[in-house]
N, C-alpha and C. Protein backbone atom coordinates (compact mmCIF):
# COMPACT_ATOMS: atom_id res chain seq x y z
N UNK A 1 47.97 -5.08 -29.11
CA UNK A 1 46.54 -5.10 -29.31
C UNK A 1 46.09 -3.73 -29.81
N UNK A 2 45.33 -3.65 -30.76
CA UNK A 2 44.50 -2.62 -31.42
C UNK A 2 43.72 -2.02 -30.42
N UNK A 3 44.00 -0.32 -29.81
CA UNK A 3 43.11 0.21 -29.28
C UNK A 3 42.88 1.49 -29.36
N UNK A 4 41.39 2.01 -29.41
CA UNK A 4 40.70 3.34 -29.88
C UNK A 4 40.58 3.73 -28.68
N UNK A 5 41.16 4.77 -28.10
CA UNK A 5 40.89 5.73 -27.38
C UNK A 5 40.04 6.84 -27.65
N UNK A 6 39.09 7.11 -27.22
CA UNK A 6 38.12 8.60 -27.07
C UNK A 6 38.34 9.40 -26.39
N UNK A 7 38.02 10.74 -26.70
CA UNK A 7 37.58 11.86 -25.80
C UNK A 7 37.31 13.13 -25.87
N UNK A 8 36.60 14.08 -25.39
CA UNK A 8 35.88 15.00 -26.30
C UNK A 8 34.33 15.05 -26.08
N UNK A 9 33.97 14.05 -25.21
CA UNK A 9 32.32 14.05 -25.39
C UNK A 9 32.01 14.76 -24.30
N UNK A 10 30.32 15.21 -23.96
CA UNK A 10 29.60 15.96 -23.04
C UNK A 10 28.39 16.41 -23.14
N UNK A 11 28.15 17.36 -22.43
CA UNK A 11 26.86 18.54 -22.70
C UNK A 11 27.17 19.37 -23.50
N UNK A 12 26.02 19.87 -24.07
CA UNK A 12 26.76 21.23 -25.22
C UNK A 12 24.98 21.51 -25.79
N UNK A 13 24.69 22.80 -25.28
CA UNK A 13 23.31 23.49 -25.66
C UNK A 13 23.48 23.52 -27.63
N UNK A 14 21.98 23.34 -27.70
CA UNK A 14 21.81 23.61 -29.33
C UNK A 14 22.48 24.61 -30.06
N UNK A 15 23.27 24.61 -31.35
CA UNK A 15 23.75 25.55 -31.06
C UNK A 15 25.29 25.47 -31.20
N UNK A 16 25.46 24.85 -30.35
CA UNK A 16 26.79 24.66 -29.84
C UNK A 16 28.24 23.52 -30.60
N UNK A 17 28.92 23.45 -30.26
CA UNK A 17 30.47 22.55 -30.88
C UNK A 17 31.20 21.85 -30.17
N UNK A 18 31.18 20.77 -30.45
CA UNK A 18 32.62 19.90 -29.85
C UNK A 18 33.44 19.34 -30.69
N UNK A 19 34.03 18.84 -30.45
CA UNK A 19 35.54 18.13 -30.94
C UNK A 19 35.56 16.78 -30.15
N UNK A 20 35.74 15.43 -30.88
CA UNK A 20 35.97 14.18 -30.57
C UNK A 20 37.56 13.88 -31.29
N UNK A 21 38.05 13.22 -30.72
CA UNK A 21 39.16 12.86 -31.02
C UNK A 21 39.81 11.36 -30.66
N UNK A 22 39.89 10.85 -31.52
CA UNK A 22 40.21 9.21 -31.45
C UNK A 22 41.97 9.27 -31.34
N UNK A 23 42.45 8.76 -30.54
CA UNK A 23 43.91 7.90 -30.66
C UNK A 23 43.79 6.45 -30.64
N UNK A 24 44.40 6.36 -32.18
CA UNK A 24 44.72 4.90 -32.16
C UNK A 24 45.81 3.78 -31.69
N UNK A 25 46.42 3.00 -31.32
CA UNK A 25 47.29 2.39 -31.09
C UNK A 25 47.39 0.54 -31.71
N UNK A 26 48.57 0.20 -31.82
CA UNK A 26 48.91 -0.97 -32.09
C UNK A 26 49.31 -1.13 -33.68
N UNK A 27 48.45 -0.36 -34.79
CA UNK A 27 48.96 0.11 -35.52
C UNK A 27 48.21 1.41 -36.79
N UNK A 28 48.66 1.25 -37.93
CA UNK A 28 47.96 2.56 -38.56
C UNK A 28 47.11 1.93 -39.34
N UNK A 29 45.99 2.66 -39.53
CA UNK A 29 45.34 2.44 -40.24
C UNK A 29 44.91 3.05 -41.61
N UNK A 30 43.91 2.28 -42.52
CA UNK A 30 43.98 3.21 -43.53
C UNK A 30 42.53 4.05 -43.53
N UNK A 31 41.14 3.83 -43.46
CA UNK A 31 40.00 4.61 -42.76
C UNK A 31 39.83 4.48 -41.75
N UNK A 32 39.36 5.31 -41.41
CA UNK A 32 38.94 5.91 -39.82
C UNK A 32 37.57 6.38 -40.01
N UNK A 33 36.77 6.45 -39.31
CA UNK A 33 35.56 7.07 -39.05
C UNK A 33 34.90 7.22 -37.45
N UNK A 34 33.49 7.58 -37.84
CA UNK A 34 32.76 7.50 -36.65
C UNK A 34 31.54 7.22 -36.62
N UNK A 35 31.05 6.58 -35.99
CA UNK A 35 29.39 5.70 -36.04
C UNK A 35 29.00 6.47 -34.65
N UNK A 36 27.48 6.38 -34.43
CA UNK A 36 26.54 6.70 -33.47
C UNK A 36 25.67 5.71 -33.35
N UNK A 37 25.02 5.95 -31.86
CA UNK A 37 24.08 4.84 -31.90
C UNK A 37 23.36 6.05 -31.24
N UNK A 38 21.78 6.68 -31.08
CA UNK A 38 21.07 7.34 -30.54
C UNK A 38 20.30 6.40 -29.51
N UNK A 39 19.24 7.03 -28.61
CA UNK A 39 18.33 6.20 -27.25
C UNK A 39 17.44 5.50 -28.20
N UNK A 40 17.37 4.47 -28.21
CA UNK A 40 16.30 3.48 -29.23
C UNK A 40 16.49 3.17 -30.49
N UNK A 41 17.77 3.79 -30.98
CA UNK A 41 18.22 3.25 -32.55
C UNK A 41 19.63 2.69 -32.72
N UNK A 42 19.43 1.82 -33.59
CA UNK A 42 20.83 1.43 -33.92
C UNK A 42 21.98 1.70 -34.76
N UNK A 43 22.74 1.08 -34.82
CA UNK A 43 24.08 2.45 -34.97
C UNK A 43 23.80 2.79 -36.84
N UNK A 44 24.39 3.98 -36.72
CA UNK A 44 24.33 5.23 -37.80
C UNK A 44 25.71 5.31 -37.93
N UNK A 45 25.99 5.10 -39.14
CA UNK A 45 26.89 5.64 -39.74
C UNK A 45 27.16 7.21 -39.67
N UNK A 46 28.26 7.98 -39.56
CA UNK A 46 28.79 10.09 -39.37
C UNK A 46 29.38 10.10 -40.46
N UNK A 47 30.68 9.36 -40.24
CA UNK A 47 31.59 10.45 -41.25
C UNK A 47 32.45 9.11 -41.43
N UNK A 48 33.46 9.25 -42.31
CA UNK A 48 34.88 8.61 -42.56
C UNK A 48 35.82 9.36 -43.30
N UNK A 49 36.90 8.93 -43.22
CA UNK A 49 37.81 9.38 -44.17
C UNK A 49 39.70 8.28 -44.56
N UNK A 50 39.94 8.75 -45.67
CA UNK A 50 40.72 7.60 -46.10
C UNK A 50 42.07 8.11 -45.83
N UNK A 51 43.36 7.56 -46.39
CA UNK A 51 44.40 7.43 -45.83
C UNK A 51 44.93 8.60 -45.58
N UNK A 52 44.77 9.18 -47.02
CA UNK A 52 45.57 10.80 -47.22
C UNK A 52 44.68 11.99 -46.01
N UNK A 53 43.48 11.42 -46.06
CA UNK A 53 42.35 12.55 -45.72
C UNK A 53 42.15 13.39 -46.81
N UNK A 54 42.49 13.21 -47.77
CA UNK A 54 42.02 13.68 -49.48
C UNK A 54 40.47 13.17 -49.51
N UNK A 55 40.07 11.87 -48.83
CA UNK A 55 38.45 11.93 -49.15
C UNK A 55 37.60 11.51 -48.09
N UNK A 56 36.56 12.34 -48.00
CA UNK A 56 35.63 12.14 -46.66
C UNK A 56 34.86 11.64 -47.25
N UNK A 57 34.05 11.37 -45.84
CA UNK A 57 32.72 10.60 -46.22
C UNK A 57 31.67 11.35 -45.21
N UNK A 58 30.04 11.39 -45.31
CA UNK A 58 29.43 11.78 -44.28
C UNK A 58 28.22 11.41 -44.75
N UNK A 59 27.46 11.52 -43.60
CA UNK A 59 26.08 10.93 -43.81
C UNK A 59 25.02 12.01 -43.61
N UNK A 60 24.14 12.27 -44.38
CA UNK A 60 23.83 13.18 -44.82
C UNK A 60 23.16 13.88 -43.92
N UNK A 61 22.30 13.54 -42.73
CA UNK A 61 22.17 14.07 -41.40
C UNK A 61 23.20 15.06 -40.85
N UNK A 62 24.42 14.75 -41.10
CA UNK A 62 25.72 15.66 -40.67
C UNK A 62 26.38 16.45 -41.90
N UNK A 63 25.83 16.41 -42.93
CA UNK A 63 26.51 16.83 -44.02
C UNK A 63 26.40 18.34 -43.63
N UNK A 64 27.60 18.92 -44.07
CA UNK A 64 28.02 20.95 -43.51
C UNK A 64 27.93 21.09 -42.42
N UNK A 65 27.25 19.82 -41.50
CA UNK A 65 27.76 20.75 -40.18
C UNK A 65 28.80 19.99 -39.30
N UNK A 66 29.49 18.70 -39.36
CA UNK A 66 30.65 17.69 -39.28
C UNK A 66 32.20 17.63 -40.05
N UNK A 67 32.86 17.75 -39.52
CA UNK A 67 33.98 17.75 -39.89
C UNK A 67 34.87 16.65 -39.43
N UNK A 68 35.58 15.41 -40.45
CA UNK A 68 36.33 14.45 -39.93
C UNK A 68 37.74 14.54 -41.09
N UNK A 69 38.90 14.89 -39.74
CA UNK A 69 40.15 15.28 -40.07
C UNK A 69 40.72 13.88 -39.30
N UNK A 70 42.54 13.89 -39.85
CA UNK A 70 42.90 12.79 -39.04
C UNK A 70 44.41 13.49 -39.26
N UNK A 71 45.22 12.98 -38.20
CA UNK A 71 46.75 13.30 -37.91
C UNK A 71 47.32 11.78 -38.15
N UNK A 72 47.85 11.93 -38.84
CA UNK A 72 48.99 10.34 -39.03
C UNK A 72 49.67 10.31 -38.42
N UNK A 73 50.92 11.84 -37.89
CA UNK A 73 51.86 11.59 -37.02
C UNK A 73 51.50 11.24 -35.92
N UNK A 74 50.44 11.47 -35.69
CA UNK A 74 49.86 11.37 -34.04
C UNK A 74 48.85 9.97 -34.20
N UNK A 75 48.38 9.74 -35.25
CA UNK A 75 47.57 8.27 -35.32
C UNK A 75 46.57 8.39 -34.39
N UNK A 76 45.36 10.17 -35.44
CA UNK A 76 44.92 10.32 -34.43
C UNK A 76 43.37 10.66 -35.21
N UNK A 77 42.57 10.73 -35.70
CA UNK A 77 41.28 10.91 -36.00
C UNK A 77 40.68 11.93 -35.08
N UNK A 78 39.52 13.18 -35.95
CA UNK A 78 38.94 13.93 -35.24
C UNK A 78 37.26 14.32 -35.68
N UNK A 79 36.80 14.37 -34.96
CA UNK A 79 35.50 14.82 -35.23
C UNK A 79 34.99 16.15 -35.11
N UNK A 80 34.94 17.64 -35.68
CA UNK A 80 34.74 18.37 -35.56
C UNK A 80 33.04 18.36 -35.47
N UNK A 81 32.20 19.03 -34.35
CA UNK A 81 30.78 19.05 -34.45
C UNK A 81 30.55 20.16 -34.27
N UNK A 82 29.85 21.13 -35.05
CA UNK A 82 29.10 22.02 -35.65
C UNK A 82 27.55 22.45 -35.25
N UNK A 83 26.92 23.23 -34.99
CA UNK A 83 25.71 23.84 -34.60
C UNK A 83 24.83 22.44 -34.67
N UNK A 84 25.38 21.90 -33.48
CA UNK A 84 24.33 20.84 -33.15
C UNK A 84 23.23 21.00 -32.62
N UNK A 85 22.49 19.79 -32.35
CA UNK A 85 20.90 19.49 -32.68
C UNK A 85 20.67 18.38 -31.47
N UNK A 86 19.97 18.81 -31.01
CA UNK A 86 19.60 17.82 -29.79
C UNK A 86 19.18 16.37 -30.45
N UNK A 87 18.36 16.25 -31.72
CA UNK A 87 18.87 14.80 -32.36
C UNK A 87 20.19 14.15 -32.86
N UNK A 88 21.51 15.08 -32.88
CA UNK A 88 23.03 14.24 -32.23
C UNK A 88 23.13 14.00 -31.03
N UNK A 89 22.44 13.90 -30.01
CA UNK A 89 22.34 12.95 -28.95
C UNK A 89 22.96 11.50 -28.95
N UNK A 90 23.93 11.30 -28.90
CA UNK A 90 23.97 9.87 -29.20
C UNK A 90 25.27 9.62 -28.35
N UNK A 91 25.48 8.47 -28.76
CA UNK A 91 26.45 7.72 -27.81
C UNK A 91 27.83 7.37 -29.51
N UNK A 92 29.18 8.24 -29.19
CA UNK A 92 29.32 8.21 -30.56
C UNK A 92 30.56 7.47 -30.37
N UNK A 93 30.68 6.69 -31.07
CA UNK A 93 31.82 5.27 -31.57
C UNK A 93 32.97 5.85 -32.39
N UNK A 94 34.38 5.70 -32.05
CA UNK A 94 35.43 5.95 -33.47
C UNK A 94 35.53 4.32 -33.67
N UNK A 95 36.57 4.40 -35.40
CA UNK A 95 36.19 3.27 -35.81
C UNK A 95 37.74 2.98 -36.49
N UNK A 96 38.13 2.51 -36.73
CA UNK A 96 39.08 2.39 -37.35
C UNK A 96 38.85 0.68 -38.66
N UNK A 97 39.83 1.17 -39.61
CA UNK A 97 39.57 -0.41 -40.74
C UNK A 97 37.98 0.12 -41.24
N UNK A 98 37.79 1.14 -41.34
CA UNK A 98 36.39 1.22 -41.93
C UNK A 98 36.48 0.99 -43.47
N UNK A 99 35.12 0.34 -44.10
CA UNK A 99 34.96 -0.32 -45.13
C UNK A 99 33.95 0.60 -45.56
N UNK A 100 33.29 0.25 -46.91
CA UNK A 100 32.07 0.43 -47.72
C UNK A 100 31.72 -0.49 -48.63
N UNK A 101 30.67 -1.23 -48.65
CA UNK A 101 30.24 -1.57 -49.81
C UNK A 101 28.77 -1.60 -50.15
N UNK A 102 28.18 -1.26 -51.40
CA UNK A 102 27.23 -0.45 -51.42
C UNK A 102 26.58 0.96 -50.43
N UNK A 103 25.65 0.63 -49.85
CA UNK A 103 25.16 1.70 -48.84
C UNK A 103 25.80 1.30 -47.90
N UNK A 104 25.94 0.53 -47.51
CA UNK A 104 26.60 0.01 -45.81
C UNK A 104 28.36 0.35 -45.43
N UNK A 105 28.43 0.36 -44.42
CA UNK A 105 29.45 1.16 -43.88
C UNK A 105 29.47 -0.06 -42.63
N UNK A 106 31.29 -0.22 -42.58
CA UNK A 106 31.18 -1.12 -41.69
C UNK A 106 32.67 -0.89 -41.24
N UNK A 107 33.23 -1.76 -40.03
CA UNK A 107 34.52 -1.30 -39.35
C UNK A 107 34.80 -2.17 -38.92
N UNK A 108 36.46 -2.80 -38.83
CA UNK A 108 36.96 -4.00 -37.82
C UNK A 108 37.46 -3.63 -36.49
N UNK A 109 37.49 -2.42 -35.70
CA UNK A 109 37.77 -2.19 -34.76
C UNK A 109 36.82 -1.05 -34.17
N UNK A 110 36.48 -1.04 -32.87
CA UNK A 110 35.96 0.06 -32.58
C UNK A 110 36.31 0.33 -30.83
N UNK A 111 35.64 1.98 -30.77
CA UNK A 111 36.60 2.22 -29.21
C UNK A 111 35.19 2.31 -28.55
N UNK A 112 35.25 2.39 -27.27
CA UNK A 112 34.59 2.15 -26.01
C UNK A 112 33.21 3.27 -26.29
N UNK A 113 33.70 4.55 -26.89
CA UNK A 113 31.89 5.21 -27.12
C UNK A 113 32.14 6.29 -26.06
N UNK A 114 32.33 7.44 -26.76
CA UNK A 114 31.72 8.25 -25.76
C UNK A 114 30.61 9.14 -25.87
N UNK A 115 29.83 9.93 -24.52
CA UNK A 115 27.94 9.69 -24.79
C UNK A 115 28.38 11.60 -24.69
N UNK A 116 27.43 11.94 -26.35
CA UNK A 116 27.22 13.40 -26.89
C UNK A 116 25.95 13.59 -26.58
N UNK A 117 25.71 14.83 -25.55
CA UNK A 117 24.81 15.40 -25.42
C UNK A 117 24.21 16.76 -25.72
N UNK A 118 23.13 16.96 -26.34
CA UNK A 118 22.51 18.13 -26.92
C UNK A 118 21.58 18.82 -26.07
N UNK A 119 21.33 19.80 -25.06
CA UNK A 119 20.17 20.08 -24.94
C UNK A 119 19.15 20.91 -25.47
N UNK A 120 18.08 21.21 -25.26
CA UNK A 120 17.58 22.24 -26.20
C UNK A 120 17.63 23.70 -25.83
């Protein structure tokens, strides 16, 4: 069975950096990403990236200050976060099988969510 492991999430003052990190299991994939859902909105597309990690993706809310790397040997996706903002508050999803077509961004697997907190 296909499963996304998380971990990496917490508190972290404005300002501040974390690191999320997905392990995948069951098998490899070819995009990876990460979605958010914030308190009252529905999920937001972050970042992706494709097989090589030759091409990212990001959504422009996170653009320069997000970073999404991935390890193949380890079958492992990462989220670097950057002088965050108490509006990345969110509850943040890895994704694996991520798609695009037109604007929309979409995924056939996803892991349990873990909840990023900003304060001010």
């Amino acid at each position: 069975q296909v499963q996304l492991v998380e971990s990496g999430g917490g508190l972290v003052q404005a300002g501040g950096s974390l690191r999320l990190s997905c392990a995948a299991s069951g098998r490899t994939f070819s995009k990876y990403g990460w979605f958010r859902r914030a308190p009252g909105q529905g999920r937001e597309f972050v970042a992706a990236i494709s097989r090589s990690g030759g091409s990212t993706f990001y959504a422009d809310s996170v653009k320069g200050r997000f970073t999404i790397s991935r390890d193949n040997a380890k079958n492992t996706v990462y989220l670097q976060m950057n002088s965050l903002k108490p509006e990345d508050t969110a509850v943040y999803y890895c994704a694996a099988g991520v798609s695009t077509f037109m604007r929309t961004w979409g995924s056939d697997y996803w892991g349990q969510g873990t909840q990023v907190t900003v304060s001010s």
